[in-house]
N, C-alpha and C. Protein backbone atom coordinates (compact mmCIF):
# COMPACT_ATOMS: atom_id res chain seq x y z
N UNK A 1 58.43 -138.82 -161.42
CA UNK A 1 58.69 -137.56 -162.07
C UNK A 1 59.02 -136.51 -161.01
N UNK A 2 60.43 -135.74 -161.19
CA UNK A 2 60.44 -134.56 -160.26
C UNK A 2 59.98 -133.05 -160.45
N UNK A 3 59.15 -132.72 -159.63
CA UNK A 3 58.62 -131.89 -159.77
C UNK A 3 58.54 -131.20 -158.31
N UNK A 4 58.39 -129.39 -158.59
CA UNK A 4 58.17 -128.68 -157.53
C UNK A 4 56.63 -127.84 -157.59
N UNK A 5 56.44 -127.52 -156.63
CA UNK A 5 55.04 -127.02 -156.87
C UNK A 5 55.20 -125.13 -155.77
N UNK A 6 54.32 -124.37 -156.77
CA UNK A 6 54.46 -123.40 -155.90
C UNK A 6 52.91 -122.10 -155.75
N UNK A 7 53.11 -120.76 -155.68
CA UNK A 7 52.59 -119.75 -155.95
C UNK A 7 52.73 -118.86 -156.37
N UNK A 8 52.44 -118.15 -157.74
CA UNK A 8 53.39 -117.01 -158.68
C UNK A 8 52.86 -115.62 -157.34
N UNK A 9 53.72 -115.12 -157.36
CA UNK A 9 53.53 -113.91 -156.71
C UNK A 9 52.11 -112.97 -157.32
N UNK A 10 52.36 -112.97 -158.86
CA UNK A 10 50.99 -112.02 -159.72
C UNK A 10 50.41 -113.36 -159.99
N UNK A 11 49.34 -113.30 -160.04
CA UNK A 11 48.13 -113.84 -160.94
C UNK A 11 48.27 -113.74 -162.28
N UNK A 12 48.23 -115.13 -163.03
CA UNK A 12 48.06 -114.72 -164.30
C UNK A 12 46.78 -115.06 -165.21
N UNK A 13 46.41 -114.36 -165.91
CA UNK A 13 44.88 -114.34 -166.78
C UNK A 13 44.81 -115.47 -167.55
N UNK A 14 43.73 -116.47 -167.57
CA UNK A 14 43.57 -117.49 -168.13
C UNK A 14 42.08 -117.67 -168.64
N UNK A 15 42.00 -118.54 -169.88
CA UNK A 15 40.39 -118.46 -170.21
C UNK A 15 40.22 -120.19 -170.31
N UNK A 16 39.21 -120.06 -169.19
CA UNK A 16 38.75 -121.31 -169.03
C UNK A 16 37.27 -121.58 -169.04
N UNK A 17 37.47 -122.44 -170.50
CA UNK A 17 35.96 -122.70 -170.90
C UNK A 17 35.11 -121.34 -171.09
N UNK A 18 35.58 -120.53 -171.99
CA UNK A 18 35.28 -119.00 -172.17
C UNK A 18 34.98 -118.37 -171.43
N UNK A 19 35.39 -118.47 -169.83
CA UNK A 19 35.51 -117.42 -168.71
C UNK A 19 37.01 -117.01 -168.69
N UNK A 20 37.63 -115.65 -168.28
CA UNK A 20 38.45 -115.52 -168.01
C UNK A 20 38.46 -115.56 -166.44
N UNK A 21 39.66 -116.56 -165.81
CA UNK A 21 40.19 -116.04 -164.56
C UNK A 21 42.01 -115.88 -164.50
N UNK A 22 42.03 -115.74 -163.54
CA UNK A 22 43.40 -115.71 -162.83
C UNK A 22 44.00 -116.85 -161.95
N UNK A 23 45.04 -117.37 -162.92
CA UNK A 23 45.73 -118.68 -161.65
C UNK A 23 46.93 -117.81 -161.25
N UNK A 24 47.40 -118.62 -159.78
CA UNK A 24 48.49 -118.45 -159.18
C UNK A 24 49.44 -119.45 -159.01
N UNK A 25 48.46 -120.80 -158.71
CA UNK A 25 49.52 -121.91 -158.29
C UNK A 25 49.83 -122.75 -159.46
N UNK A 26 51.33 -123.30 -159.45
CA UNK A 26 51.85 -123.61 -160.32
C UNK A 26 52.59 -124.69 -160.10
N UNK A 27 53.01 -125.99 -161.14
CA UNK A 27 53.59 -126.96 -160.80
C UNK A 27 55.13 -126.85 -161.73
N UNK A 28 55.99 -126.99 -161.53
CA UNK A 28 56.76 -127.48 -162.41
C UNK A 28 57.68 -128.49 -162.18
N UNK A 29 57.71 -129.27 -163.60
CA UNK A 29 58.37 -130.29 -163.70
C UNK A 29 59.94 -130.22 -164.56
N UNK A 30 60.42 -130.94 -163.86
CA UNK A 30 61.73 -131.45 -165.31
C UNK A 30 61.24 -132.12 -166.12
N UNK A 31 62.00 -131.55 -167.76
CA UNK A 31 61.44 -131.53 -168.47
C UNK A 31 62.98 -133.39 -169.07
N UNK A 32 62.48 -134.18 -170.05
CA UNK A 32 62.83 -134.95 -170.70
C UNK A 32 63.56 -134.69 -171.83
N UNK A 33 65.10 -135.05 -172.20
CA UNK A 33 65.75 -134.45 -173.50
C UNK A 33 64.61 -134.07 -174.56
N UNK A 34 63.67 -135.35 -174.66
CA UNK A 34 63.16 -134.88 -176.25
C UNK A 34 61.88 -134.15 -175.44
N UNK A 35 61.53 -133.63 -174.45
CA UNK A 35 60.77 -132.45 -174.69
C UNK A 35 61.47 -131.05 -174.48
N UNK A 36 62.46 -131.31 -173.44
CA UNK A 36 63.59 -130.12 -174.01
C UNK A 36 63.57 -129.38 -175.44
N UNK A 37 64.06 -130.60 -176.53
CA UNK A 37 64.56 -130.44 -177.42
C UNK A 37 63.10 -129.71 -178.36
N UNK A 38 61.90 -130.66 -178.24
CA UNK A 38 60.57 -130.34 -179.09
C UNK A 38 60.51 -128.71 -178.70
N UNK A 39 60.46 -128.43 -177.55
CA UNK A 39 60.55 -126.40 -176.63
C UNK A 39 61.21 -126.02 -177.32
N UNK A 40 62.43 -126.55 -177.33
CA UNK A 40 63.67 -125.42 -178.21
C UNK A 40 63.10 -125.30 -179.77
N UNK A 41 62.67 -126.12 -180.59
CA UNK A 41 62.45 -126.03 -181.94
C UNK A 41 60.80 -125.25 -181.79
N UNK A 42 60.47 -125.18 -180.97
CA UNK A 42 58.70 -124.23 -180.86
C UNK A 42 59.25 -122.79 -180.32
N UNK A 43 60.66 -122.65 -180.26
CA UNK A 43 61.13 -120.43 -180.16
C UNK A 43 60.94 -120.12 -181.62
N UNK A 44 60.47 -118.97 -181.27
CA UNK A 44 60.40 -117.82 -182.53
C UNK A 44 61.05 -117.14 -182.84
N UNK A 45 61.55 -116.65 -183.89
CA UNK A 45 62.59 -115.50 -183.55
C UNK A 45 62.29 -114.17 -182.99
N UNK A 46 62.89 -113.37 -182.13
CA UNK A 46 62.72 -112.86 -180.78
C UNK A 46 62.08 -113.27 -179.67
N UNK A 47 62.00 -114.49 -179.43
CA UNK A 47 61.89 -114.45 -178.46
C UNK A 47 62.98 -115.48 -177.46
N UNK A 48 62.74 -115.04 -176.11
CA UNK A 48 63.97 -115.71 -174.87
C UNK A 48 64.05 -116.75 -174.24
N UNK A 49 64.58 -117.42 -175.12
CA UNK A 49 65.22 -119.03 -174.39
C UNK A 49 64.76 -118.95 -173.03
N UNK A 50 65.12 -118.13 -171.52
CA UNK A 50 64.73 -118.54 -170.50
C UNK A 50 63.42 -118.51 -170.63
N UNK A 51 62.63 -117.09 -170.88
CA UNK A 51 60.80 -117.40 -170.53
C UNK A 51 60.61 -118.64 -171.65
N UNK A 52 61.11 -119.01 -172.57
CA UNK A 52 60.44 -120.36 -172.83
C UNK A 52 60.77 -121.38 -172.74
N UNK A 53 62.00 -121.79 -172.18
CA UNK A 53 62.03 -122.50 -171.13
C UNK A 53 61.50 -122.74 -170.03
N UNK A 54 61.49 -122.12 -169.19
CA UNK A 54 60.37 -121.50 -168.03
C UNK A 54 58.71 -121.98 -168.40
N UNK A 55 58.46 -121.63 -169.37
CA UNK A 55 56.63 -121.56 -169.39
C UNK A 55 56.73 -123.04 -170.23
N UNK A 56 57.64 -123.26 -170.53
CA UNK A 56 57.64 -125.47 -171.25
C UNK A 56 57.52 -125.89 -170.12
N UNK A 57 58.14 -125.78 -168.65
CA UNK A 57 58.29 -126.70 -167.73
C UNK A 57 57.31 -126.49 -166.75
N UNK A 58 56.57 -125.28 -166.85
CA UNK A 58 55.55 -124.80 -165.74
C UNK A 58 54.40 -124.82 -166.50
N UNK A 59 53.17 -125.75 -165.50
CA UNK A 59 51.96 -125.51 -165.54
C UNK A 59 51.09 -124.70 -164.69
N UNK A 60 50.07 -123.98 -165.34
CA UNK A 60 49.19 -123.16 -163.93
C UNK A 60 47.95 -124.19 -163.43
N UNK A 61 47.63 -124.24 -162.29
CA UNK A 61 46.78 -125.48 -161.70
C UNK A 61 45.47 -124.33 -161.10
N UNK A 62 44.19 -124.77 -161.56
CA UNK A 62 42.92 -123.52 -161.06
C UNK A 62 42.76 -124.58 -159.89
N UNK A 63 41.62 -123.92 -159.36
CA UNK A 63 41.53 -124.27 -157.87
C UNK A 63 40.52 -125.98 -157.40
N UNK A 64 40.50 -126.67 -159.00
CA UNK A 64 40.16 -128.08 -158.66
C UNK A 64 41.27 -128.86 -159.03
N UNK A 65 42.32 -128.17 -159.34
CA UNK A 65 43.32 -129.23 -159.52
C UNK A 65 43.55 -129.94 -160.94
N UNK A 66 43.20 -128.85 -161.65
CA UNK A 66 43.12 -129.00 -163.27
C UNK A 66 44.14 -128.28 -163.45
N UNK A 67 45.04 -129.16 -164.49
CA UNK A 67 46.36 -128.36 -164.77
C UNK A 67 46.42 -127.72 -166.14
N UNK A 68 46.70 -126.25 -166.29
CA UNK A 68 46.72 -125.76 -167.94
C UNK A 68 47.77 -125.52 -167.94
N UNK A 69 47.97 -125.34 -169.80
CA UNK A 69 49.32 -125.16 -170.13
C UNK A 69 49.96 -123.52 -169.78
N UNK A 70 50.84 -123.48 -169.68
CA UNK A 70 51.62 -121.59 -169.50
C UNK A 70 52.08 -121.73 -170.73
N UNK A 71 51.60 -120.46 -171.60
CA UNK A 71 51.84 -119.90 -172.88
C UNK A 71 53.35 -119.33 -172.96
N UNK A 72 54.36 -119.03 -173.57
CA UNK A 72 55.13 -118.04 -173.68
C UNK A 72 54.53 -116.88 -173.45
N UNK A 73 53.48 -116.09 -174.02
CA UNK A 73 53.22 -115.40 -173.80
C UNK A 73 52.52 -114.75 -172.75
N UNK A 74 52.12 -116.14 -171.90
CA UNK A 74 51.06 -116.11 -170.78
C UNK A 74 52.45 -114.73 -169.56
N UNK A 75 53.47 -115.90 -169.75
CA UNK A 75 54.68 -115.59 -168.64
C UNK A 75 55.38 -114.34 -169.08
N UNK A 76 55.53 -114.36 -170.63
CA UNK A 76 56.35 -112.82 -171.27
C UNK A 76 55.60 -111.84 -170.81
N UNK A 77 54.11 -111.94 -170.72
CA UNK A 77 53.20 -111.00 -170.71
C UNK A 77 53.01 -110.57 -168.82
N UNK A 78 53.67 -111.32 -168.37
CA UNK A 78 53.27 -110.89 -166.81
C UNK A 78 54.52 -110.64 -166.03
N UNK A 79 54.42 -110.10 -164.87
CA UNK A 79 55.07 -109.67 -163.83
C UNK A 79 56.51 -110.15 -163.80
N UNK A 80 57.44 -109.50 -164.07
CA UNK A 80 59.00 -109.55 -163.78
C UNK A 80 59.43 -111.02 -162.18
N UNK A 81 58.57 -110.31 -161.33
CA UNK A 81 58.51 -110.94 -160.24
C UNK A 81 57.76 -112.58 -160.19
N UNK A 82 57.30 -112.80 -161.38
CA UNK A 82 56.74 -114.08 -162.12
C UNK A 82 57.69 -114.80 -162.37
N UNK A 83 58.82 -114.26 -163.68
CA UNK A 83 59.75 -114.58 -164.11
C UNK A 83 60.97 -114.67 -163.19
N UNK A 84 61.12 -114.28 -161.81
CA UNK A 84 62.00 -114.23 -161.44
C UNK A 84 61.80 -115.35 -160.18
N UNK A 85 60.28 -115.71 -160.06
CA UNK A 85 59.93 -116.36 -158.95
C UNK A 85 60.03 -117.62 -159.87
N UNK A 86 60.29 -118.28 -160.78
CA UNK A 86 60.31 -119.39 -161.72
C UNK A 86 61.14 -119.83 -161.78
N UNK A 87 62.59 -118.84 -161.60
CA UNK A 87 63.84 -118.81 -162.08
C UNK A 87 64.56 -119.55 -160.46
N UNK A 88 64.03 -119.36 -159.67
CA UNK A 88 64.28 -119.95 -158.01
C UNK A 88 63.44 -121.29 -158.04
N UNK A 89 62.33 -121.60 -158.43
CA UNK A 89 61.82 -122.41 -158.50
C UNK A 89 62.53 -123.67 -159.30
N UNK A 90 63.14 -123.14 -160.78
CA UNK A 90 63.87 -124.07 -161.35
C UNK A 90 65.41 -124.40 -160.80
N UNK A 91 65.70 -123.26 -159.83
CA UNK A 91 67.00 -124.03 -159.24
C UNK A 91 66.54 -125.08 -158.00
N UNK A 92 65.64 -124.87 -157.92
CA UNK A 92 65.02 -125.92 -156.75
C UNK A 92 64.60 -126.89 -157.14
N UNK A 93 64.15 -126.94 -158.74
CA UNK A 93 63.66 -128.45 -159.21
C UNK A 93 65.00 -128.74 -159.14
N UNK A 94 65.91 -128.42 -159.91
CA UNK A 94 67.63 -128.72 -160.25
C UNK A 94 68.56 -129.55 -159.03
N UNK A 95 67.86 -128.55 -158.20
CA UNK A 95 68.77 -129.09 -156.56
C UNK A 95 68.01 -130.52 -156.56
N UNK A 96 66.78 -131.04 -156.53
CA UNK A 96 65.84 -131.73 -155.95
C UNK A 96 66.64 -132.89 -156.86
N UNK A 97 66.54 -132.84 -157.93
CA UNK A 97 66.84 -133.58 -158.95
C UNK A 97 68.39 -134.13 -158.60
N UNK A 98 69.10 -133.07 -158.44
CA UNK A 98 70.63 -133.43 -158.12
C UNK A 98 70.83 -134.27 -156.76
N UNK A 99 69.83 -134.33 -156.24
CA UNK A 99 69.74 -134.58 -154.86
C UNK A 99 69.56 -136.38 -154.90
N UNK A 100 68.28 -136.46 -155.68
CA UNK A 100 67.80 -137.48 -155.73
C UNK A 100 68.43 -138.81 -156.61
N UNK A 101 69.51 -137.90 -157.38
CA UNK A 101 70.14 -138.99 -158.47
C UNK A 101 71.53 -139.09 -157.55
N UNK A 102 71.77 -138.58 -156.76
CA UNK A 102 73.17 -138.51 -155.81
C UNK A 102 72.58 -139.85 -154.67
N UNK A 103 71.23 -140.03 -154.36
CA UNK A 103 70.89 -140.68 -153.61
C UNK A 103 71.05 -142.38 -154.06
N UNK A 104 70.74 -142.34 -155.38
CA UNK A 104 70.48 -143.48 -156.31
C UNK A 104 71.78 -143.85 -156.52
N UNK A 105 72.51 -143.37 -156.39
CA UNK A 105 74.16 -143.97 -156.90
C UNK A 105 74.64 -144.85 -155.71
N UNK A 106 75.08 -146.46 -156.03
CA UNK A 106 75.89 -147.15 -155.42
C UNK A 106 77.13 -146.48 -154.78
N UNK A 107 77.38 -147.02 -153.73
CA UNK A 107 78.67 -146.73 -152.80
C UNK A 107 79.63 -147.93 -153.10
């Protein structure tokens, strides 16, 4: 599975096991046509194809290495600089990906 792993610039608020904290580090993966497709049919109306795109393919990871899900709203609800640090992140899964299936091809 390709995946990149990183650090959101803001912290975002999470309730774990009825404590609230704050994660930062984050994994994301490419996502599979049919979970693509399952994301696209879970938008609401108003809301933006990229942040939910974005928060389908990114998980937040607390500090034992337990991975939770990112809400739409977790990511709508936070820092511009969140959304924009995701948006580099997914051209880097993209590259990684393009990289690795360029590798796999016969000569």
């Amino acid at each position: 599975m390709i995946q990149v792993e990183g650090t959101l610039p803001v912290a975002i608020p999470v309730v774990i096991e009825h404590a609230a904290t704050k994660l930062r580090k984050i994994v994301m993966r490419q996502m599979t046509a049919i979970e693509y497709l399952q994301a696209q049919t879970g938008i609401k109306e108003g809301q933006f194809i990229a942040i939910a795109d974005l928060s389908a393919m990114t998980k937040l990871v607390d500090e034992v290495g337990t991975v939770h899900e990112m809400t739409y709203e977790m990511l709508g609800n936070s820092s511009r600089s969140n959304l924009e640090y995701l948006q580099g992140k997914r051209a880097e899964l993209d590259a990684k990906e393009a990289a690795e299936s360029s590798e796999a091809e016969p000569e």
